[in-house]
C-alpha atoms as a PDB file:
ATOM      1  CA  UNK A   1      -9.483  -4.997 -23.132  1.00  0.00           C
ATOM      2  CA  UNK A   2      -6.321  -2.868 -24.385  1.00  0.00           C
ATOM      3  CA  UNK A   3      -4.776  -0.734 -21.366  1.00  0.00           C
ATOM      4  CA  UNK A   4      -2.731   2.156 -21.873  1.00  0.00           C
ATOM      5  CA  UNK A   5      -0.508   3.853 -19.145  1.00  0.00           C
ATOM      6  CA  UNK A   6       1.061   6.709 -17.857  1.00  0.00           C
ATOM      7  CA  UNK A   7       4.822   7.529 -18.149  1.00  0.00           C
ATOM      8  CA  UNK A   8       4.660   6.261 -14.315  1.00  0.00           C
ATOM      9  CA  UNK A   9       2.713   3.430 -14.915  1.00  0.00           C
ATOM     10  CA  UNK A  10      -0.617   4.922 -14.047  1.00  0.00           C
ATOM     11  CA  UNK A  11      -3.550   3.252 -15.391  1.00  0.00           C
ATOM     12  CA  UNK A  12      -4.737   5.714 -17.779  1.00  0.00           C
ATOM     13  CA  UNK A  13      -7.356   4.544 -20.499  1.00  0.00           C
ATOM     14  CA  UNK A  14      -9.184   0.909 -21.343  1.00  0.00           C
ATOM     15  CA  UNK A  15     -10.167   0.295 -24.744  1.00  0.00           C
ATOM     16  CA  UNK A  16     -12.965  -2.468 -24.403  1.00  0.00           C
ATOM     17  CA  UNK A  17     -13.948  -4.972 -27.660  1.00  0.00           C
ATOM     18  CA  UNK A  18     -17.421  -3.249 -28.184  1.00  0.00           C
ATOM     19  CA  UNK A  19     -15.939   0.309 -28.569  1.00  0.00           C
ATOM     20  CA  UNK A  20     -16.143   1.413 -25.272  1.00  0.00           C
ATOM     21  CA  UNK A  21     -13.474   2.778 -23.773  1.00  0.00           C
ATOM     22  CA  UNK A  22     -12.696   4.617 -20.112  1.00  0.00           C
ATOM     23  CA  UNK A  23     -10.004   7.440 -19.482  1.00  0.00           C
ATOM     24  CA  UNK A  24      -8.980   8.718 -16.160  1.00  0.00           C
ATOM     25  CA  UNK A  25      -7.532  11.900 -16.248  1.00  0.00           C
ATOM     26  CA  UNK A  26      -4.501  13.095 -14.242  1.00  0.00           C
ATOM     27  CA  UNK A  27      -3.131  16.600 -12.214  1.00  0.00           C
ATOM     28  CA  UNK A  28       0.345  17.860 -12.798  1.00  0.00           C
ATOM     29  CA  UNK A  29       1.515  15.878  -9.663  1.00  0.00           C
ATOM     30  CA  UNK A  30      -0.290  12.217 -10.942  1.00  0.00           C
ATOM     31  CA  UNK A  31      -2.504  12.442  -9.018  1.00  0.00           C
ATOM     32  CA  UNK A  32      -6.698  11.215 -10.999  1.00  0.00           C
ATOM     33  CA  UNK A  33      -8.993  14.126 -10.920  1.00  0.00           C
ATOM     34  CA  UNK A  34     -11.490  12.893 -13.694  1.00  0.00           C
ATOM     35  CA  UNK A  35     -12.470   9.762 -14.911  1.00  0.00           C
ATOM     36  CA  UNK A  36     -14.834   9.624 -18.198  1.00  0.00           C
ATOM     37  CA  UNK A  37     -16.910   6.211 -20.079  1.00  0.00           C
ATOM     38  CA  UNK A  38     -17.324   6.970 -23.547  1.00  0.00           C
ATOM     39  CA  UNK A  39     -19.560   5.235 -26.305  1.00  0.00           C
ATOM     40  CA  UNK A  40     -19.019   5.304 -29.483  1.00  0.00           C
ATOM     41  CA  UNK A  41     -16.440   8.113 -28.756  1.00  0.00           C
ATOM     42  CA  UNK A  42     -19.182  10.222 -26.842  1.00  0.00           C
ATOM     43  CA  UNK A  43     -19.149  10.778 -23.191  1.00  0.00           C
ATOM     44  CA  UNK A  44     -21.754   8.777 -21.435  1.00  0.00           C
ATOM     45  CA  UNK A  45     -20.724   9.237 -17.584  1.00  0.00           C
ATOM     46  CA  UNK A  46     -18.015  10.973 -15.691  1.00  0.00           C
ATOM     47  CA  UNK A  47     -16.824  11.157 -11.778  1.00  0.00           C
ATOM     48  CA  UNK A  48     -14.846  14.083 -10.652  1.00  0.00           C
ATOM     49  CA  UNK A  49     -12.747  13.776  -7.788  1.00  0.00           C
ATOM     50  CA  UNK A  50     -12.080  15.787  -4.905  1.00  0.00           C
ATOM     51  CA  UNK A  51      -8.451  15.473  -3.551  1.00  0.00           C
ATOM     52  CA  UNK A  52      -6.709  15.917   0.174  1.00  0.00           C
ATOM     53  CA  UNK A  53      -4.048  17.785   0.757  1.00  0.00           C
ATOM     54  CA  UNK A  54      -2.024  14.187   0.139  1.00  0.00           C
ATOM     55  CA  UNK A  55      -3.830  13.630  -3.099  1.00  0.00           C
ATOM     56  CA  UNK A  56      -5.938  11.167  -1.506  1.00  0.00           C
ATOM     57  CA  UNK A  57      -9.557  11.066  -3.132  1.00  0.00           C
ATOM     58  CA  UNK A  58     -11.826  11.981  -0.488  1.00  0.00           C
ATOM     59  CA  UNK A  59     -14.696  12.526  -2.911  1.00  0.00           C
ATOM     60  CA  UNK A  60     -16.453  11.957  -6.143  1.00  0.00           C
ATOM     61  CA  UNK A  61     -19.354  13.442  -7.902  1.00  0.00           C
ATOM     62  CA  UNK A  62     -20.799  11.330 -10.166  1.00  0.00           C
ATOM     63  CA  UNK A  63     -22.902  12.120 -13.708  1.00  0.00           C
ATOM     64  CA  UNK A  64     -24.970   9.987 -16.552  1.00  0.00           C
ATOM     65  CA  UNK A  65     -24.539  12.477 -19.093  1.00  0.00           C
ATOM     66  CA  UNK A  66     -24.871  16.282 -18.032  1.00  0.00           C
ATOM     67  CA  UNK A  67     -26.828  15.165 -15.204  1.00  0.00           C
ATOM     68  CA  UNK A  68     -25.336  14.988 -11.289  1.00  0.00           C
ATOM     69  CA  UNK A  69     -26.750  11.663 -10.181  1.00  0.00           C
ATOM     70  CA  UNK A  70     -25.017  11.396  -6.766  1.00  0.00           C
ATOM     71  CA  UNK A  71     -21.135  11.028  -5.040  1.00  0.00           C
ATOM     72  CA  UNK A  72     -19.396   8.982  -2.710  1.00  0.00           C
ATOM     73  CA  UNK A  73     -17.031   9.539  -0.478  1.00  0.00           C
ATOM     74  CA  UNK A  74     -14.035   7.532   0.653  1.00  0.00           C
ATOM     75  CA  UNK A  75     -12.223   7.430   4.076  1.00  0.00           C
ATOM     76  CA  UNK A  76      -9.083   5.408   4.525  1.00  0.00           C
ATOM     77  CA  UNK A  77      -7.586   3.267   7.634  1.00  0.00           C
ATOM     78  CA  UNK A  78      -3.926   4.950   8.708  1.00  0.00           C
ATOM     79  CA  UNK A  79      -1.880   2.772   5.687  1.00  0.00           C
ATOM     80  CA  UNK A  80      -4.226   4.754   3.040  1.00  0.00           C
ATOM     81  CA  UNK A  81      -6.123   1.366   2.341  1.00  0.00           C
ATOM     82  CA  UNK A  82     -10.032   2.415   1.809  1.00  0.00           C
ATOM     83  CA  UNK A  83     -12.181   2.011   4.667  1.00  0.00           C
ATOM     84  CA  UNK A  84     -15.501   3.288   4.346  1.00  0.00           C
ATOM     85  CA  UNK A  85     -17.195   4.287   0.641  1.00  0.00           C
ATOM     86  CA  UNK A  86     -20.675   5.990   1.442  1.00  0.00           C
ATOM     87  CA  UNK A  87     -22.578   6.788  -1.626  1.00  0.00           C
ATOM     88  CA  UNK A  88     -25.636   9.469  -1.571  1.00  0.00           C
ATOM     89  CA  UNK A  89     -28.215  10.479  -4.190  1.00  0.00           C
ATOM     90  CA  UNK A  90     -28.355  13.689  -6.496  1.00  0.00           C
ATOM     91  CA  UNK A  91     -30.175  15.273  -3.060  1.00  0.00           C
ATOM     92  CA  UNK A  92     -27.473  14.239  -1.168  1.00  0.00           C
ATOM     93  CA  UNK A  93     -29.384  11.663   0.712  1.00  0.00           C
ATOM     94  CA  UNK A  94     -27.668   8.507   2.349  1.00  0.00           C
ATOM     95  CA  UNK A  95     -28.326   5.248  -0.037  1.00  0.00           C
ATOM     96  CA  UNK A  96     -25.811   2.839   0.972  1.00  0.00           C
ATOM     97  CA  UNK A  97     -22.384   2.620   3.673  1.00  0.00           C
ATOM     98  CA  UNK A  98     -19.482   0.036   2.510  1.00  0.00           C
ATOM     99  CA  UNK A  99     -16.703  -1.039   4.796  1.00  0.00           C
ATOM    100  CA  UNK A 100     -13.904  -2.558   3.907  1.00  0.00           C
ATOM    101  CA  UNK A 101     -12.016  -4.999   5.505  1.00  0.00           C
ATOM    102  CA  UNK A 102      -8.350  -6.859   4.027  1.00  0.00           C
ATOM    103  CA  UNK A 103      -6.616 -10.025   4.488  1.00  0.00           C
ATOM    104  CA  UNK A 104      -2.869 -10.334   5.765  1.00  0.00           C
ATOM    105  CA  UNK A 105      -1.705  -9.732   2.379  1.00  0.00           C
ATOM    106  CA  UNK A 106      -3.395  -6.792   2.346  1.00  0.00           C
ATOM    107  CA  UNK A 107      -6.060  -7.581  -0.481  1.00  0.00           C
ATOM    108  CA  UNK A 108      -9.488  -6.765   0.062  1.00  0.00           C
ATOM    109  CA  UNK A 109     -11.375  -9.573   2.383  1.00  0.00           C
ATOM    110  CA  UNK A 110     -14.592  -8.246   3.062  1.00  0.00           C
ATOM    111  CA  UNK A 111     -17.501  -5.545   1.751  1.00  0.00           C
ATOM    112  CA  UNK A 112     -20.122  -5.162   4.692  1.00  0.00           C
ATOM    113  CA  UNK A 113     -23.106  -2.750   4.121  1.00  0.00           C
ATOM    114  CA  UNK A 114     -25.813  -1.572   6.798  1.00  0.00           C
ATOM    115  CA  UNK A 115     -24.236  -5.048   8.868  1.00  0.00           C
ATOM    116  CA  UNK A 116     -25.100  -7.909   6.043  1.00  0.00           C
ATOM    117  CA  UNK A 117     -22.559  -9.328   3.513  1.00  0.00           C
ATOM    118  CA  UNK A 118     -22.124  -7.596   0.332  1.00  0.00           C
ATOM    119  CA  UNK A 119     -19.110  -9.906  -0.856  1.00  0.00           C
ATOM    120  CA  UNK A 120     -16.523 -12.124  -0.115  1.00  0.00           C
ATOM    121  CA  UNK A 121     -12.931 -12.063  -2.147  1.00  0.00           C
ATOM    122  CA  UNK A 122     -10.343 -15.168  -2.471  1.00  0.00           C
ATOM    123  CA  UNK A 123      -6.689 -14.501  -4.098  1.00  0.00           C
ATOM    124  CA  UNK A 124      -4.229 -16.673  -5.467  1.00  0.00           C
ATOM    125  CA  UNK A 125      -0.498 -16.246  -4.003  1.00  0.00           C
ATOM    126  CA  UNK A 126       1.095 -15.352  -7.279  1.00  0.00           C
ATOM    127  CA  UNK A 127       2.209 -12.066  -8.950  1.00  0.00           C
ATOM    128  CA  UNK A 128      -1.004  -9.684  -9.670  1.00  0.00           C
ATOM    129  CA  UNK A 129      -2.262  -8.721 -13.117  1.00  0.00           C
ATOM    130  CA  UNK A 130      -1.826  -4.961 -12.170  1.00  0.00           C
ATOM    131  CA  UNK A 131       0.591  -5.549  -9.231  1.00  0.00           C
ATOM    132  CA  UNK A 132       3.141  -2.887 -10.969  1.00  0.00           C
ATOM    133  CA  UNK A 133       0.222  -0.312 -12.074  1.00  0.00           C
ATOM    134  CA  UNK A 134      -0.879   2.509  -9.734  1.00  0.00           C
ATOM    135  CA  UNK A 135      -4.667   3.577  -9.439  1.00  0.00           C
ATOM    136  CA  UNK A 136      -6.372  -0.108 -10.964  1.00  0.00           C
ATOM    137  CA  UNK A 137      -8.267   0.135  -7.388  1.00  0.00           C
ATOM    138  CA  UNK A 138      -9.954   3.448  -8.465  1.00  0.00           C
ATOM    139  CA  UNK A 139     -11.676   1.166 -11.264  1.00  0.00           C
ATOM    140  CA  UNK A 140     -12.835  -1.602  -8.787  1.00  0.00           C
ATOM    141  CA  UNK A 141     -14.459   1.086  -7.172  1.00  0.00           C
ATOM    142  CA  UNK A 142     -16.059   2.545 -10.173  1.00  0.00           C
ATOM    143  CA  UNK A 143     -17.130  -1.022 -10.976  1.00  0.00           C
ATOM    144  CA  UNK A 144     -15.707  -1.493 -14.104  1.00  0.00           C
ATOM    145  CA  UNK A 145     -14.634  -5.135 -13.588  1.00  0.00           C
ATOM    146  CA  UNK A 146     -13.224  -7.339 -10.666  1.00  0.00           C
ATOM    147  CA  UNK A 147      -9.948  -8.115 -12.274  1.00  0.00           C
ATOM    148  CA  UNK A 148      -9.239  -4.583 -10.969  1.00  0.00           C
ATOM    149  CA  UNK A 149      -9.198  -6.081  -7.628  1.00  0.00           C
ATOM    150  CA  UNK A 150      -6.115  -7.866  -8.598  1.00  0.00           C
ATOM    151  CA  UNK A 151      -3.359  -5.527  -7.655  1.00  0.00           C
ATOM    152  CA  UNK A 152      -1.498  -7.166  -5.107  1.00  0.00           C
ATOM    153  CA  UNK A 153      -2.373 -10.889  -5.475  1.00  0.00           C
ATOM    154  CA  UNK A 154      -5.008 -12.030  -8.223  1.00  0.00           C
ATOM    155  CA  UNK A 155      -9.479 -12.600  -7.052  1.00  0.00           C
ATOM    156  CA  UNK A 156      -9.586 -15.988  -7.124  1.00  0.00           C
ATOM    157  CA  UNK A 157     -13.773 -15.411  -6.235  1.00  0.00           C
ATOM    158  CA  UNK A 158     -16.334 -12.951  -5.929  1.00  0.00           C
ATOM    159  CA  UNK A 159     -18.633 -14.540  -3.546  1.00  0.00           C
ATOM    160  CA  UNK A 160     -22.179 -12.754  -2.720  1.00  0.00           C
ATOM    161  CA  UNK A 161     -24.083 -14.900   0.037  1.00  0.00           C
ATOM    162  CA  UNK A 162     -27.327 -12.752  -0.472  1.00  0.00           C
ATOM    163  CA  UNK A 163     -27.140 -13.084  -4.618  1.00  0.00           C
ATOM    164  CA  UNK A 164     -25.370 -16.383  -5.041  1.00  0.00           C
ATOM    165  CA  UNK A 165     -26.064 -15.767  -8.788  1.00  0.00           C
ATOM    166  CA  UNK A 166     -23.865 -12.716  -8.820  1.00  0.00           C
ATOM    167  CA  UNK A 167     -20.902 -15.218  -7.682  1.00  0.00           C
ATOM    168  CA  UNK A 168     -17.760 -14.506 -10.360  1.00  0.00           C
ATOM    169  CA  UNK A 169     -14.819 -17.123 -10.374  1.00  0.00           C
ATOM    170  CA  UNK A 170     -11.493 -16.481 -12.064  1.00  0.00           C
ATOM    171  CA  UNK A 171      -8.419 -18.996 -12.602  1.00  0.00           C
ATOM    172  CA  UNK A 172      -5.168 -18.559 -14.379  1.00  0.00           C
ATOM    173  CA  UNK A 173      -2.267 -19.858 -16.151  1.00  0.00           C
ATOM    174  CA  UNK A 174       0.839 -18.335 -15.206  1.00  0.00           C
ATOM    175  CA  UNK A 175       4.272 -16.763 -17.074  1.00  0.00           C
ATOM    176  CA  UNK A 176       7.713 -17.305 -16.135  1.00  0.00           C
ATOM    177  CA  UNK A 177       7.544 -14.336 -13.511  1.00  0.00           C
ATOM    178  CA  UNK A 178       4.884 -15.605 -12.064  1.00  0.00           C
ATOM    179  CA  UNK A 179       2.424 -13.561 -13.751  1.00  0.00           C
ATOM    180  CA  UNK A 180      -0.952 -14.376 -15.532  1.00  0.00           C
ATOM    181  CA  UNK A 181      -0.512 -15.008 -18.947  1.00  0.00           C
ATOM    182  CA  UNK A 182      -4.181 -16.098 -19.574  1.00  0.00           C
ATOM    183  CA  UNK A 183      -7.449 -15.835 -16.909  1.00  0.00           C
ATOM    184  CA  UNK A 184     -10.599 -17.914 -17.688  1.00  0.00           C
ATOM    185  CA  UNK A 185     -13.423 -16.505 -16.316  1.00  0.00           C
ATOM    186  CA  UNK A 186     -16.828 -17.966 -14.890  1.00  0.00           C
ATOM    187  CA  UNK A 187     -20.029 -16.147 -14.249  1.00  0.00           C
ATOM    188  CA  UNK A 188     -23.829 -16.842 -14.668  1.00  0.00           C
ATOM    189  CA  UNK A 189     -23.216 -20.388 -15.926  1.00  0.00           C
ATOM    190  CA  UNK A 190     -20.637 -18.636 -18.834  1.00  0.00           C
ATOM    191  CA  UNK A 191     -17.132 -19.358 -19.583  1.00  0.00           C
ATOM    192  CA  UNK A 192     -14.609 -17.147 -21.050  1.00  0.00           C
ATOM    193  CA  UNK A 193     -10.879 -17.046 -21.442  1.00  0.00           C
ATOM    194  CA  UNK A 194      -8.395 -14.529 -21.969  1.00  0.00           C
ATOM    195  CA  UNK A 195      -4.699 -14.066 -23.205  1.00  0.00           C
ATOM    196  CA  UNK A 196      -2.473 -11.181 -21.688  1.00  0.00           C
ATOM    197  CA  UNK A 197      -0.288  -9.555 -23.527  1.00  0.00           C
ATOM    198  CA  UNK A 198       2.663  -7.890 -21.476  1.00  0.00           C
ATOM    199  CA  UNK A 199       4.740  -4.898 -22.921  1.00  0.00           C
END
């Protein structure tokens, strides 16, 4: 994955190995109000986001193509961390509540839905990947990968006690500042490992 950036460090657009790439699109005040997945340079999904008077997302629609397929919406506790993402069909009928509950760091613990375990998270102590980038937490929530988790300390594990097959493990070697400087990554029985390139 290549990242690219805003002149305030925003996380902007991710260039992924296959082609693929995501861009999240930014107001006049930096604050995201689109984010688009392209293949092979065509648009294949979008969210648009509905902002507070803060610039807080409150909302997103989300489309496959031309096509609304639902939203979400997002409430947050009084320090602006997310509490609650409730997502609902094209009809606007309820398919799923998630509440979110953090550690004393302040990373995210906990994902609860409709009272069972969704997932549990475990993070190192050390300097996150995106620890000095602003919105990577708006693409853990559009799913695009749990590094994105990794903005204050770094996921350790993804652990799912309903889909134990789902479980995601990440380790890392660290830089002089105390950064990652490569991540090897196990899921489903595969191993991969990745260099990071800091600029």
């Amino acid at each position: 994955m290549i990242f690219s950036y805003t002149a305030d460090l925003a996380l902007s657009k991710i260039n992924y190995e296959n082609g693929d790439s995501t861009t999240l699109k930014y107001t006049a005040s930096g604050h995201p109000y689109r984010l688009y997945r392209y293949n092979a340079g065509i648009i294949i999904s979008k969210s648009f986001y509905t902002l507070d008077k803060n610039g807080l997302i409150i909302s997103a629609e989300l489309f496959k193509g031309p096509t609304k397929i639902g939203w979400y919406r997002i409430t947050y506790t009084p320090t602006d961390q997310i509490a609650t993402v409730t997502y609902s069909d094209s009809s606007g009928n309820l398919s799923d509540e998630q509440k979110y509950t953090y550690n004393k760091t302040g990373d995210l613990s906990n994902i609860k839905s409709a009272g069972s375990s969704l997932s549990d998270y475990q993070y190192d102590t050390k300097n996150a990947l995106f620890k000095q980038v602003k919105y990577s937490w708006l693409f853990a929530i559009e799913k695009e990968d749990h590094l994105f988790l990794s903005s204050i300390s770094n996921i350790q594990n993804c652990n799912y006690p309903n889909t134990s097959k789902q479980n995601e493990t990440f380790s890392y070697l660290y830089n002089e500042g105390g950064y990652p400087k490569k991540i090897t990554t196990k899921f489903g029985g595969q191993t991969s490992v990745a260099t990071v390139t800091y600029q």
